[in-house]
PDB file of N, CA and C in Angstrom:
ATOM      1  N   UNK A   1      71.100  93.675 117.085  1.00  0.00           N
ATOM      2  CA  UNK A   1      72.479  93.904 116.734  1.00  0.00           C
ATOM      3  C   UNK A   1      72.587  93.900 115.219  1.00  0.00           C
ATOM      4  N   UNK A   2      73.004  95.128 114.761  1.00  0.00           N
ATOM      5  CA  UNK A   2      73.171  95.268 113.332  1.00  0.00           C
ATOM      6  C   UNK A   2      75.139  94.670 112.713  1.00  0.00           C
ATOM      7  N   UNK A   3      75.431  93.983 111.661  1.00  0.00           N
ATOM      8  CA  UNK A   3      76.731  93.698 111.911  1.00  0.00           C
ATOM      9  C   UNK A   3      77.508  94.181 110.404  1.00  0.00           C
ATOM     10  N   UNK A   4      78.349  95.151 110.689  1.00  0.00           N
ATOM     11  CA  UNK A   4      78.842  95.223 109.314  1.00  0.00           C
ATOM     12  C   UNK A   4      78.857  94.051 108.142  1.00  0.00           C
ATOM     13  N   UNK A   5      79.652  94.262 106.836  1.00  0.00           N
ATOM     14  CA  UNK A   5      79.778  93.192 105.917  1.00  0.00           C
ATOM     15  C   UNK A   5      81.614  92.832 106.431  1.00  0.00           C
ATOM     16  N   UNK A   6      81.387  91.595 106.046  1.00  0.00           N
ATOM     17  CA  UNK A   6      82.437  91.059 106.775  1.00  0.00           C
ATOM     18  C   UNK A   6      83.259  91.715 108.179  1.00  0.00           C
ATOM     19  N   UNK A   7      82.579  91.954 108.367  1.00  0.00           N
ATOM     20  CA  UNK A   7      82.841  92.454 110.431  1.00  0.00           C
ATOM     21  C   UNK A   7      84.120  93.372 110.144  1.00  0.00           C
ATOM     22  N   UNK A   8      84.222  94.374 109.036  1.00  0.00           N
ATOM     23  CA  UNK A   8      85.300  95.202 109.094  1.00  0.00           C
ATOM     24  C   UNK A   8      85.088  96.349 109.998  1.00  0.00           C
ATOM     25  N   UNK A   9      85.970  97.236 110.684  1.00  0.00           N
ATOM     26  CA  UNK A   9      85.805  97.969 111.515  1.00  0.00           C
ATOM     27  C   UNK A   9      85.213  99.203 110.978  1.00  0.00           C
ATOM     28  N   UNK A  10      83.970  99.373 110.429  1.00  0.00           N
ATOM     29  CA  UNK A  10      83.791 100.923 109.757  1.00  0.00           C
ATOM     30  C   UNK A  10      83.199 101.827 110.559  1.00  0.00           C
ATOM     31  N   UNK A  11      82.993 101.338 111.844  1.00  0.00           N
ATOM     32  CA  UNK A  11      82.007 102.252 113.009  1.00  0.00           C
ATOM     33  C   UNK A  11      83.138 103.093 113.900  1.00  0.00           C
ATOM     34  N   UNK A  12      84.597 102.893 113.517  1.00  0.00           N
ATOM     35  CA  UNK A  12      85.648 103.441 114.093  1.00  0.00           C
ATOM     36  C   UNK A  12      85.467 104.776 114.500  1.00  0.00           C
ATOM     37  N   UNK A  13      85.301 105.406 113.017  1.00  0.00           N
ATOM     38  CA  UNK A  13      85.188 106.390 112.594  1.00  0.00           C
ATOM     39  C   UNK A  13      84.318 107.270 113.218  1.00  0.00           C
ATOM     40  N   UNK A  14      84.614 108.485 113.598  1.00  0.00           N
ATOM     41  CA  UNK A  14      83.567 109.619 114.206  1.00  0.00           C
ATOM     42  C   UNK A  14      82.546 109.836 112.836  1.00  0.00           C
ATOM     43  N   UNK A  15      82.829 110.730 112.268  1.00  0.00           N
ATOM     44  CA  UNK A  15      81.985 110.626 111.294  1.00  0.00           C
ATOM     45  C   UNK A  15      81.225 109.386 110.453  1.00  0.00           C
ATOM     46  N   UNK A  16      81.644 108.910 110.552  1.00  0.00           N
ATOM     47  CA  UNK A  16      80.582 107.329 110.241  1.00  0.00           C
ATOM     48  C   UNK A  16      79.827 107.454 111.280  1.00  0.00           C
ATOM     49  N   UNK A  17      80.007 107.559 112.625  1.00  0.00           N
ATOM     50  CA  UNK A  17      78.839 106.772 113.809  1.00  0.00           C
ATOM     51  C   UNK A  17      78.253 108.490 113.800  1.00  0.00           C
ATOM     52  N   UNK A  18      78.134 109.314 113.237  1.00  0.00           N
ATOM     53  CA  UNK A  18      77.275 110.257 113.327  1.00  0.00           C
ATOM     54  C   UNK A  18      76.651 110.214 112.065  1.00  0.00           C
ATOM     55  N   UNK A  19      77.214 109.955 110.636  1.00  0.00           N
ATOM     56  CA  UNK A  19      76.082 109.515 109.390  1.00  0.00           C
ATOM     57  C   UNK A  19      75.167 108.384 110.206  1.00  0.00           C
ATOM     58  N   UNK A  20      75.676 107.792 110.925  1.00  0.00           N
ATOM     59  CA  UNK A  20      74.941 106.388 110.929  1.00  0.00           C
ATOM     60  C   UNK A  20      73.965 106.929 111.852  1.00  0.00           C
ATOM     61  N   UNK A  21      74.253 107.106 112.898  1.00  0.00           N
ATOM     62  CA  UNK A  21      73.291 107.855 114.016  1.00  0.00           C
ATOM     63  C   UNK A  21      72.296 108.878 113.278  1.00  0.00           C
ATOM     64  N   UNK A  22      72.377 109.869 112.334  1.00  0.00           N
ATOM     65  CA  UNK A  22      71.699 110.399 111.687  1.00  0.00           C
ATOM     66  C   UNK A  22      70.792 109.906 111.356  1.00  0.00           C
ATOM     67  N   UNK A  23      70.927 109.052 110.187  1.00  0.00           N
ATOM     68  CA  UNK A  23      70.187 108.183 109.275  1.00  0.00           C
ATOM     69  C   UNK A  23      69.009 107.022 110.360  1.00  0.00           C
ATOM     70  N   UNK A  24      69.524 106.763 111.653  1.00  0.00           N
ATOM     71  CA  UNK A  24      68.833 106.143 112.139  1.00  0.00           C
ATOM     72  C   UNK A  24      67.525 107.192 112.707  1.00  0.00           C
ATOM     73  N   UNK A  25      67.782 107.962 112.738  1.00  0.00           N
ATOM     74  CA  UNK A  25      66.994 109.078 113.424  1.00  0.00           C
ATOM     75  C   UNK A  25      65.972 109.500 112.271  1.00  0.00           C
ATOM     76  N   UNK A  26      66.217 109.730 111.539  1.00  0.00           N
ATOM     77  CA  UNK A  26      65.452 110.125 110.181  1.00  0.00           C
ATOM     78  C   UNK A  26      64.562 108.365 110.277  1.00  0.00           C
ATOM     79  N   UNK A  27      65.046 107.585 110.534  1.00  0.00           N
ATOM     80  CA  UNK A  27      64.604 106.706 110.077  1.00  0.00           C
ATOM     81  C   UNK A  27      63.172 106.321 111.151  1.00  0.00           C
ATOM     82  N   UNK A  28      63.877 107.073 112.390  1.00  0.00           N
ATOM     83  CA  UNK A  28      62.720 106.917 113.710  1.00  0.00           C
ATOM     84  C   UNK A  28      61.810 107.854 113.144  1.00  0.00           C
ATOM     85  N   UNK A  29      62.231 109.517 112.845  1.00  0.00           N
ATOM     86  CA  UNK A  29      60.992 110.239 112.448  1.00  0.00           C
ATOM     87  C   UNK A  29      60.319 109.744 111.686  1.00  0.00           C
ATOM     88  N   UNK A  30      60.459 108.979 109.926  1.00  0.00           N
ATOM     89  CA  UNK A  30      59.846 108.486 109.288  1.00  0.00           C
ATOM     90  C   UNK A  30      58.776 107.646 109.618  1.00  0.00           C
ATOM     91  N   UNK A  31      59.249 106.122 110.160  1.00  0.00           N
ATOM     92  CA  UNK A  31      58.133 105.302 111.021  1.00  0.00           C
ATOM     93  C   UNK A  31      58.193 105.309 112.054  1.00  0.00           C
ATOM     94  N   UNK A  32      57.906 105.991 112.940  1.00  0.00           N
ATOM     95  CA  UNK A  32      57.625 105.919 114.468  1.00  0.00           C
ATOM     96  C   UNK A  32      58.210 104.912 115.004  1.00  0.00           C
ATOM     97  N   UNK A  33      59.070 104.746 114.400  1.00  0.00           N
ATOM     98  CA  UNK A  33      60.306 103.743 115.654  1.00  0.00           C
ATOM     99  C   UNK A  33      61.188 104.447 116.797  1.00  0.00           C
ATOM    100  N   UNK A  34      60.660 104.165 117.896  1.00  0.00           N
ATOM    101  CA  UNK A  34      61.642 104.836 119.432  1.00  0.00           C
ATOM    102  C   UNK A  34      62.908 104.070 119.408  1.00  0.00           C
ATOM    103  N   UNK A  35      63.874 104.405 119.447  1.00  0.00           N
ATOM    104  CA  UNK A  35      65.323 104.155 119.137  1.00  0.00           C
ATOM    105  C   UNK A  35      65.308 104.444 121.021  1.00  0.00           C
ATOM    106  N   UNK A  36      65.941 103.451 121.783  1.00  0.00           N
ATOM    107  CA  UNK A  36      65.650 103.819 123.200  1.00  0.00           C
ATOM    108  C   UNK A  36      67.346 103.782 123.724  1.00  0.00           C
ATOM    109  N   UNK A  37      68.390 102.883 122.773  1.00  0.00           N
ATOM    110  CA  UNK A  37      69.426 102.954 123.231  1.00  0.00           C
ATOM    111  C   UNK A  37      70.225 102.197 122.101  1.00  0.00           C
ATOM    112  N   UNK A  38      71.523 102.889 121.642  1.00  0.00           N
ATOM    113  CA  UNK A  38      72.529 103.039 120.765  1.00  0.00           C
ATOM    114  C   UNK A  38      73.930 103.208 120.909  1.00  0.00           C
ATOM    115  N   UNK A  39      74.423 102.384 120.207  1.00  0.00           N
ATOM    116  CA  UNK A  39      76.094 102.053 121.079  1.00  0.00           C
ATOM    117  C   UNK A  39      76.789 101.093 119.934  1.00  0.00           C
ATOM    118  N   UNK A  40      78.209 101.784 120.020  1.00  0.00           N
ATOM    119  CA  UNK A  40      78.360 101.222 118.810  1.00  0.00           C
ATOM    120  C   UNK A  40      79.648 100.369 119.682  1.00  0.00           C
ATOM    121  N   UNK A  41      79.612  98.674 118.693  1.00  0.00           N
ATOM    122  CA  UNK A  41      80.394  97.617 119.524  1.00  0.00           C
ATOM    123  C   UNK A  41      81.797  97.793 119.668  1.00  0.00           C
ATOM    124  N   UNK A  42      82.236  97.473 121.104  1.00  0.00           N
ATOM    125  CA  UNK A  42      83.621  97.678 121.110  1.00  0.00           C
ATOM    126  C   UNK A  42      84.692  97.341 119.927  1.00  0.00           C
ATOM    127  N   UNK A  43      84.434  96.198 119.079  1.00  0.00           N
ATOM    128  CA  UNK A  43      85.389  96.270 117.930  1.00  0.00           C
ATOM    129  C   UNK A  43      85.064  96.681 116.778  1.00  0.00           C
ATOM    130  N   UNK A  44      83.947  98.003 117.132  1.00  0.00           N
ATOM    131  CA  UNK A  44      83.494  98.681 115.970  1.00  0.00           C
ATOM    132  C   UNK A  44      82.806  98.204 114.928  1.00  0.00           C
ATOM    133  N   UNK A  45      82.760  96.839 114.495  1.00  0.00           N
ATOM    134  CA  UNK A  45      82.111  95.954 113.352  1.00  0.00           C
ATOM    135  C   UNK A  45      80.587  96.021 113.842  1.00  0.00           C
ATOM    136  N   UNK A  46      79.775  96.364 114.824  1.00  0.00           N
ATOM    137  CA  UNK A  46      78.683  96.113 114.785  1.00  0.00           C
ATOM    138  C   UNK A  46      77.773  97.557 115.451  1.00  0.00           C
ATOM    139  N   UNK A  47      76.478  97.378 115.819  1.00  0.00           N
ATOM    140  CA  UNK A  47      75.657  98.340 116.287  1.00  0.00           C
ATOM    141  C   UNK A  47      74.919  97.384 117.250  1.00  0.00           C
ATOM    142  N   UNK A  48      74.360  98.193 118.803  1.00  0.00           N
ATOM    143  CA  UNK A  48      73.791  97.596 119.541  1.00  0.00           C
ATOM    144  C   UNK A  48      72.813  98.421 119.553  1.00  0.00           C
ATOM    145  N   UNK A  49      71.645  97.801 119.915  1.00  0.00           N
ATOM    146  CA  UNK A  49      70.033  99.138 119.704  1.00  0.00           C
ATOM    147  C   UNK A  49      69.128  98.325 120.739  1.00  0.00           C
ATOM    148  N   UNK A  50      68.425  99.181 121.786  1.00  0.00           N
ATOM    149  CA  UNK A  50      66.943  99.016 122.177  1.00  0.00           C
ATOM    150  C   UNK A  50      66.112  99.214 121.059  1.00  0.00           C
ATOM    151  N   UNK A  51      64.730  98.902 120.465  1.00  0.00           N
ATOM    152  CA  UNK A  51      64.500  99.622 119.806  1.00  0.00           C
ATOM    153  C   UNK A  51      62.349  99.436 119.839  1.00  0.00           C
ATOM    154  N   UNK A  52      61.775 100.005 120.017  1.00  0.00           N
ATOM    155  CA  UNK A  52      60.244  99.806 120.627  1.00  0.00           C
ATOM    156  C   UNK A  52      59.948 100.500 119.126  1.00  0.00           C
ATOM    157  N   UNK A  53      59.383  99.201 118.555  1.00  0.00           N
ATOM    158  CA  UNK A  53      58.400  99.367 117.330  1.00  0.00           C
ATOM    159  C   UNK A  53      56.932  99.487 117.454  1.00  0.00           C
ATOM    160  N   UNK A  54      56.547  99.855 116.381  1.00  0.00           N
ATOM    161  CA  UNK A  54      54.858 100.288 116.383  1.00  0.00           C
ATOM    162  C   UNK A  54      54.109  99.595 116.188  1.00  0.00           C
ATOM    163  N   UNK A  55      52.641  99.179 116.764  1.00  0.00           N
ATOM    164  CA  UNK A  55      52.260  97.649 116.295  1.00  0.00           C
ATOM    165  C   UNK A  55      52.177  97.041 114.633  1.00  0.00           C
ATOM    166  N   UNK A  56      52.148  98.233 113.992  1.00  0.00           N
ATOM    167  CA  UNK A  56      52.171  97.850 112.435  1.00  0.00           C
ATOM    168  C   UNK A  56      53.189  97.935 111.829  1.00  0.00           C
ATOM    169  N   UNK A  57      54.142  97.688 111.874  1.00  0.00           N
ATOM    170  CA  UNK A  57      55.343  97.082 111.764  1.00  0.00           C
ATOM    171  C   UNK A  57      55.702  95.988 112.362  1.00  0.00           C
ATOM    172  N   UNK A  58      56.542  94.985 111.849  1.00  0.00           N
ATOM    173  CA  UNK A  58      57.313  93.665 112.408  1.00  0.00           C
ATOM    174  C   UNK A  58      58.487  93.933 113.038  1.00  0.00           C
ATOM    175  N   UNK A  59      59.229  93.020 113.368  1.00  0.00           N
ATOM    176  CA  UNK A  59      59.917  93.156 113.648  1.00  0.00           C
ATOM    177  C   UNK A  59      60.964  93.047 112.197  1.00  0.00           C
ATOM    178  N   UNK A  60      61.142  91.822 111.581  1.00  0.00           N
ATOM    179  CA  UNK A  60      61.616  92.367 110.548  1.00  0.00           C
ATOM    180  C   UNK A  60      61.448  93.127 109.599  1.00  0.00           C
ATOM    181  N   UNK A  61      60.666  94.083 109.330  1.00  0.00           N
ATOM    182  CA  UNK A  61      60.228  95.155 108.750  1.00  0.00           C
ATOM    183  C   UNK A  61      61.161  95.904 109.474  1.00  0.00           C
ATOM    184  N   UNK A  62      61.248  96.305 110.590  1.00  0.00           N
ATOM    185  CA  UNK A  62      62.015  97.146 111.174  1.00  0.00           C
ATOM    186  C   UNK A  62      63.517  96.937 110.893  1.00  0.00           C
ATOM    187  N   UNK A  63      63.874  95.792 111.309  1.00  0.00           N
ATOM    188  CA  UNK A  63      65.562  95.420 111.104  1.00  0.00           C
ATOM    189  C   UNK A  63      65.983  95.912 109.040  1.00  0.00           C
ATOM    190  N   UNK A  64      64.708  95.803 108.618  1.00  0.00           N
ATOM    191  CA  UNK A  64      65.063  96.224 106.746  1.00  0.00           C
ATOM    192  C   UNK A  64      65.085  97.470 106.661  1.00  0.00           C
ATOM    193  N   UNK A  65      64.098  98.372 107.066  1.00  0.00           N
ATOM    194  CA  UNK A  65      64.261  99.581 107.224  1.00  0.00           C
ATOM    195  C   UNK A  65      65.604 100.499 108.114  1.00  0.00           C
ATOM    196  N   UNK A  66      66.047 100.001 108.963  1.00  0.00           N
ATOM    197  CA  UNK A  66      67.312 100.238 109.872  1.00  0.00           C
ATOM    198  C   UNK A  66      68.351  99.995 108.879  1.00  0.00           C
ATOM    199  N   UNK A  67      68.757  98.683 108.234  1.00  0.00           N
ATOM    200  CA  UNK A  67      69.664  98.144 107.258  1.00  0.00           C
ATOM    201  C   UNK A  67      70.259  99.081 106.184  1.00  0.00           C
ATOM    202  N   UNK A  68      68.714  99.092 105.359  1.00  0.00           N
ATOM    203  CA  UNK A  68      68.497 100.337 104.307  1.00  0.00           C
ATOM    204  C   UNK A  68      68.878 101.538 104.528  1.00  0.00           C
ATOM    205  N   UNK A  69      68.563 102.476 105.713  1.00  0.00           N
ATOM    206  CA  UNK A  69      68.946 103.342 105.876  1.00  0.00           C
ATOM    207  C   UNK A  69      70.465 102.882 106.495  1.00  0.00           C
TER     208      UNK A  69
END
């Protein structure tokens, strides 16, 4: 679960949850991260993700790279 800064609602937005969805995707082509399921939280402040990383990556490696992008 990714969580906005101060839990403001910015995932409201259509166009936000498609930059955001974008950027996550670029971010799967880049390191071979399978993004398996994506949903953005009912009060919009957050992101919910499956997400199957590669053995050379961490897990927090992954959550910085997701962030970043």
């Amino acid at each position: 679960m990714l969580v906005s800064k101060y839990l403001f609602k910015v995932f409201k937005n259509p166009t936000t949850q498609k930059v955001v969805t974008d950027a996550f995707k670029e971010a799967e082509m880049q390191y071979g991260i399978q993004i398996r399921e994506l949903s953005f939280g009912d009060d919009f402040a957050h992101i919910h993700m499956e997400v199957s990383i590669p053995n050379r990556l961490s897990v927090a490696q992954v959550i910085q790279i997701l962030k970043s992008h």
